[in-house]
Every structure is written in C-alpha cells, then in structure tokens.
N, C-alpha and C. Protein backbone atom coordinates (compact mmCIF):
# COMPACT_ATOMS: atom_id res chain seq x y z
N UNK A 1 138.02 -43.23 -14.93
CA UNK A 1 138.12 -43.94 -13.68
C UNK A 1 139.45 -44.67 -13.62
N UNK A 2 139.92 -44.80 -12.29
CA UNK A 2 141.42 -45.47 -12.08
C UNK A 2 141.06 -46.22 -10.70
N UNK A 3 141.74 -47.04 -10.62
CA UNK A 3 141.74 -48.31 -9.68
C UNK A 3 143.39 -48.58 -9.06
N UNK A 4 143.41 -47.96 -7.33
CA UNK A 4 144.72 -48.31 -6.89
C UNK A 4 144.61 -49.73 -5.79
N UNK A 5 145.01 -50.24 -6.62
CA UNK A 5 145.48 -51.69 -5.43
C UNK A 5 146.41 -52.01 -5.03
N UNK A 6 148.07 -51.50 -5.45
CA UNK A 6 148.74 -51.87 -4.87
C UNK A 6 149.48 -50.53 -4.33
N UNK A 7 149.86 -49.14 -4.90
CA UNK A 7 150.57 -48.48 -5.00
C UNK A 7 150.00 -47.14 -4.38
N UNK A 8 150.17 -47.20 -3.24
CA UNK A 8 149.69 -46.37 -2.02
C UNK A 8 150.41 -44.73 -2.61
N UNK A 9 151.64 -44.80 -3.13
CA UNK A 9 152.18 -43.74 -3.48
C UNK A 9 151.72 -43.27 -4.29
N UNK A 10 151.49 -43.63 -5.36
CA UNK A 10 150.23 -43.65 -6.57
C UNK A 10 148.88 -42.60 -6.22
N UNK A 11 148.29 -43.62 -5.19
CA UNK A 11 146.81 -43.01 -4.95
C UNK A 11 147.45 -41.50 -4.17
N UNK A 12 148.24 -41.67 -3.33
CA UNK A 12 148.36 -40.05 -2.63
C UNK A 12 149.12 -39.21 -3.97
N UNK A 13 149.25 -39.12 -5.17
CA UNK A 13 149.75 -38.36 -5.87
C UNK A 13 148.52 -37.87 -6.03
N UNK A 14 147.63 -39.19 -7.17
CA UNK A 14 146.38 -38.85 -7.37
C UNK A 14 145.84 -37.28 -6.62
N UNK A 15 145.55 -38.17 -5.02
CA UNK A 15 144.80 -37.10 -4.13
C UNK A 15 145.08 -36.11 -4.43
N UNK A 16 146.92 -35.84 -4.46
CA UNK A 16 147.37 -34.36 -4.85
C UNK A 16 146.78 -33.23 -5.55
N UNK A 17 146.54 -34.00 -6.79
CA UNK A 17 146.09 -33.35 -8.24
C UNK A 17 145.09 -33.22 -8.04
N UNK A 18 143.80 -34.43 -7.46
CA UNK A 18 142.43 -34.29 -7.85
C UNK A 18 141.47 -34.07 -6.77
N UNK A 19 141.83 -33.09 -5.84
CA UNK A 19 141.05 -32.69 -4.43
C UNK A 19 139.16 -32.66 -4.63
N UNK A 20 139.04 -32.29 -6.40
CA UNK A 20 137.81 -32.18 -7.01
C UNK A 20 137.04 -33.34 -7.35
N UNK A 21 138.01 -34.42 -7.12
CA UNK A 21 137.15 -35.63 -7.91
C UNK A 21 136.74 -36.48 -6.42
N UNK A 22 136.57 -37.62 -6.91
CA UNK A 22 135.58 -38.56 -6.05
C UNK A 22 136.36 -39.91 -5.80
N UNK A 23 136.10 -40.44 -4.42
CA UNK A 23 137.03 -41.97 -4.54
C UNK A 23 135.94 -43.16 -3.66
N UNK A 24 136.05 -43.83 -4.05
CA UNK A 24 135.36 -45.27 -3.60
C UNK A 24 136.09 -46.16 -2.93
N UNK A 25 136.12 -45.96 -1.93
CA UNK A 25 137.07 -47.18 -0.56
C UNK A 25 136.18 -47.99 -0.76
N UNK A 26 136.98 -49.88 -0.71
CA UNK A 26 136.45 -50.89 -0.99
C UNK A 26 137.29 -52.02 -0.66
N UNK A 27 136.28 -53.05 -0.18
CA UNK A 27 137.42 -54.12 -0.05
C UNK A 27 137.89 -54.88 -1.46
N UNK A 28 139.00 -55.36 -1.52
CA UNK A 28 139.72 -56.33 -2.14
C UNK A 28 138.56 -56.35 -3.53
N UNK A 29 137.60 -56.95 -2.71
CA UNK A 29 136.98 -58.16 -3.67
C UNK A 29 135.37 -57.25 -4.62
N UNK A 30 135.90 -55.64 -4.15
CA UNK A 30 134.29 -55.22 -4.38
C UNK A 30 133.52 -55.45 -4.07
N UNK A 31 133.19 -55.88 -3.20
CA UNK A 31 131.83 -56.56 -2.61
C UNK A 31 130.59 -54.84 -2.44
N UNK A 32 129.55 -55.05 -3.06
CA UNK A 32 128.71 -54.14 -3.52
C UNK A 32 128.20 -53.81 -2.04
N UNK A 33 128.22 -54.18 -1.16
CA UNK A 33 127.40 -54.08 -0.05
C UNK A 33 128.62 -53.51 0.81
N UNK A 34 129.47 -52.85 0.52
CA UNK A 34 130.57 -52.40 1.45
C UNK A 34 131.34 -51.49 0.75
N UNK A 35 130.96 -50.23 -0.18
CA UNK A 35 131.47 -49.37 -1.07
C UNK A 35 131.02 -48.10 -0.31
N UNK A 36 132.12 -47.38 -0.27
CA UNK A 36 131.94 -45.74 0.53
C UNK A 36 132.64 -45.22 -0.56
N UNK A 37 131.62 -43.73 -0.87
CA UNK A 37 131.96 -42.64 -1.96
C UNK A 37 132.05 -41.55 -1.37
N UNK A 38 133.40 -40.80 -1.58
CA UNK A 38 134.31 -39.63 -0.74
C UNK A 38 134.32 -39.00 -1.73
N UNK A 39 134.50 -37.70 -1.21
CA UNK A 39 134.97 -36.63 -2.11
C UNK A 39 136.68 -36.68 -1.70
N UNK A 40 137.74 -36.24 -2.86
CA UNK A 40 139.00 -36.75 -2.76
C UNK A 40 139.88 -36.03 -1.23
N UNK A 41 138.86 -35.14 -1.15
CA UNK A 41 139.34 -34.12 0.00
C UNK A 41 139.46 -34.54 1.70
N UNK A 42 138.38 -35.81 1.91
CA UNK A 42 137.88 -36.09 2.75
C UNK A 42 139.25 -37.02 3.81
N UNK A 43 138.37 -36.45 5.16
CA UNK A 43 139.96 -36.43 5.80
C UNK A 43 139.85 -38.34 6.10
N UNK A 44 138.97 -38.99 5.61
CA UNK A 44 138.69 -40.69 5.97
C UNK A 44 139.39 -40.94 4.92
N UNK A 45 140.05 -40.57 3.94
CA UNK A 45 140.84 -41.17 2.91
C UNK A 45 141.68 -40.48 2.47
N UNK A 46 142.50 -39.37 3.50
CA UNK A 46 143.61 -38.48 2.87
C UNK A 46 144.43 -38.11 3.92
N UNK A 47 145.91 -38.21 3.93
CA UNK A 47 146.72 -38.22 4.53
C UNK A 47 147.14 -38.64 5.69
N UNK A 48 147.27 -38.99 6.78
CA UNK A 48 147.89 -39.85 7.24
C UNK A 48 147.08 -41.24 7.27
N UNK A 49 147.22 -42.35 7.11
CA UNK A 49 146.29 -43.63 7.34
C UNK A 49 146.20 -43.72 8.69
N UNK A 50 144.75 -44.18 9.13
CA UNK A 50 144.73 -43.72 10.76
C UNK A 50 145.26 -45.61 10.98
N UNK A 51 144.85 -46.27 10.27
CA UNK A 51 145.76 -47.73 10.66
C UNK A 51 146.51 -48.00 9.59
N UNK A 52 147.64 -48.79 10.17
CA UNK A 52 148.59 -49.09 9.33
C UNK A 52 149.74 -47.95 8.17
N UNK A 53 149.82 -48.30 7.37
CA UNK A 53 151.17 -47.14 6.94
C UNK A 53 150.93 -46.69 5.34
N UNK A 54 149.69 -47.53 4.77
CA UNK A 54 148.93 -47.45 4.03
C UNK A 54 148.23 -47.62 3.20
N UNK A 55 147.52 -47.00 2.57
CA UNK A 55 145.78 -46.30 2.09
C UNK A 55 145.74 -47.86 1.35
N UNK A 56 146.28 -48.36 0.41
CA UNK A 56 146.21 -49.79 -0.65
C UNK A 56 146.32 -50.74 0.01
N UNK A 57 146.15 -51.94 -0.64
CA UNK A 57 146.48 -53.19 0.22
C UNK A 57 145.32 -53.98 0.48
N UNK A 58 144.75 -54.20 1.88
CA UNK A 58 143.24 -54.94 2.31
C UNK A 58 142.13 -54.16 1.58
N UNK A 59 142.85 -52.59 1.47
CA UNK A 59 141.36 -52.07 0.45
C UNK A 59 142.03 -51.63 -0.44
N UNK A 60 140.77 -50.85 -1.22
CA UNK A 60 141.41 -50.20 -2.50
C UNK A 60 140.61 -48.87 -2.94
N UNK A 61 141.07 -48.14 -3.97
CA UNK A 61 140.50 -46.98 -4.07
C UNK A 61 140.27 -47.02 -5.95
N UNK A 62 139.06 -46.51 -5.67
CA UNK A 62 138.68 -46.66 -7.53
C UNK A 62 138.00 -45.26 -7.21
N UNK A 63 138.63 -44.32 -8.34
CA UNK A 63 138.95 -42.90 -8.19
C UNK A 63 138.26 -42.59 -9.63
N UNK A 64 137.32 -41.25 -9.91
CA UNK A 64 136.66 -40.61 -10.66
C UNK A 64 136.09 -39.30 -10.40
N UNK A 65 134.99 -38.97 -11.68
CA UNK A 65 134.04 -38.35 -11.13
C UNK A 65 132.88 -38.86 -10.51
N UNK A 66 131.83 -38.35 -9.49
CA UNK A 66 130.95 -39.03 -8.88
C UNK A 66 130.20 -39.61 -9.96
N UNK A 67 129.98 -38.43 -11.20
CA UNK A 67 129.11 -39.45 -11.84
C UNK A 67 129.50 -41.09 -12.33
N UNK A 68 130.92 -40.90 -12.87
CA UNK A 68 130.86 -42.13 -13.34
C UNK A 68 131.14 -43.27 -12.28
N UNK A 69 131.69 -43.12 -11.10
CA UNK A 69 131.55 -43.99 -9.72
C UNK A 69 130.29 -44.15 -9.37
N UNK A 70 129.66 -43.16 -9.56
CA UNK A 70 128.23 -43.51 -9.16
C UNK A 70 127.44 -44.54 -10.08
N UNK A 71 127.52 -44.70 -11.57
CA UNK A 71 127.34 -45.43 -12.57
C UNK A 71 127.72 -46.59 -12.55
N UNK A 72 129.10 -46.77 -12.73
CA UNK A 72 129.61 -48.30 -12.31
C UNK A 72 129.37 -48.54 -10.94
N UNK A 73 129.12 -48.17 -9.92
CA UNK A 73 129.13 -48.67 -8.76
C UNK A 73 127.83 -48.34 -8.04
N UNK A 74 126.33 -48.18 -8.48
CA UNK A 74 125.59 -47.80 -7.92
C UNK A 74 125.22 -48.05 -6.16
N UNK A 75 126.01 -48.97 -5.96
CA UNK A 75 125.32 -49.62 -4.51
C UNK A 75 126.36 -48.16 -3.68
N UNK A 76 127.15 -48.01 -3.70
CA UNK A 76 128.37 -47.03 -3.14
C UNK A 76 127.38 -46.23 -1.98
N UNK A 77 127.57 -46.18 -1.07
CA UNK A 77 127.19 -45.17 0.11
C UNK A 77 128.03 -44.07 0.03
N UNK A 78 126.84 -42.73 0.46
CA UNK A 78 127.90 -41.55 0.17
C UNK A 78 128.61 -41.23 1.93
N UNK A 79 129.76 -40.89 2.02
CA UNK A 79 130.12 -40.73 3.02
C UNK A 79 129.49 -39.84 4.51
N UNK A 80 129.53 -39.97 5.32
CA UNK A 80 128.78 -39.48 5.95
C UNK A 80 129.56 -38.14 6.93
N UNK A 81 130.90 -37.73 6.34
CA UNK A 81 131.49 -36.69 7.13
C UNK A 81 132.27 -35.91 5.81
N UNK A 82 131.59 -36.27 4.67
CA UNK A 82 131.99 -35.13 3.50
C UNK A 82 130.83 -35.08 2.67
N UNK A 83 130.17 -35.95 2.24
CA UNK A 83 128.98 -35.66 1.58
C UNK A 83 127.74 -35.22 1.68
C-alpha cells in the first residue's frame, strides 16, 4: 500500500503502471465514513481532474490491492461506476 498526499505527479505515474490495482479517494483526515474504493482504471480518479488541476491536496489517494485496502480500510464504499 502507498499513500499520495502531496504529489499529484506521483499518483498519475502510479495510475500509469497500475491500471490493475485499486485506489481509495479520501479526505485529508481519513474519516472512515467518507472512503470510495476504485479500481485504478476508473474514469472518477484518472486523468483529467474534473475540479481543480489536481488529484492530491483536499484529498488523497491510498493505492493497493483491493484486498489489502479493503483490510486496512474496511468502512471504504465500492465505487459505483467501476465496481
């Protein structure tokens, strides 16, 4: 598992490489009651940011396989336009 908070360039490399793995959009603070689980492919967390200029910052992305996102993060909702 990897955790991008500041380095927007970072997470879109990631995406590059890992179209197979899984990502968890989240605010700042983790708050368990506000965790969405994507597959890396999914167009709500890949390439252009529909606000602002980008993906890091007010949120963040903690990137894996589902299983182990799903493990540490059980509360995570699975997305509802890729999963």
């Amino acid at each position: 598992m990897q955790r991008f908070t500041e380095d927007s360039g970072a997470y879109e490399h990631w995406l590059a490489l890992n179209q197979d793995q899984y990502v968890i959009n989240a605010e700042r603070s983790l708050n368990p009651d506000n965790l969405m689980l994507h597959r890396a492919s999914c167009h709500t967390i890949n390439g252009t940011p529909a606000r602002g200029t980008t993906w890091v910052g007010s949120y963040v992305k903690v990137v894996g396989t589902r299983t182990e996102l799903e493990h540490e993060h059980p509360t995570a909702r699975a997305c509802r336009h890729c999963l």
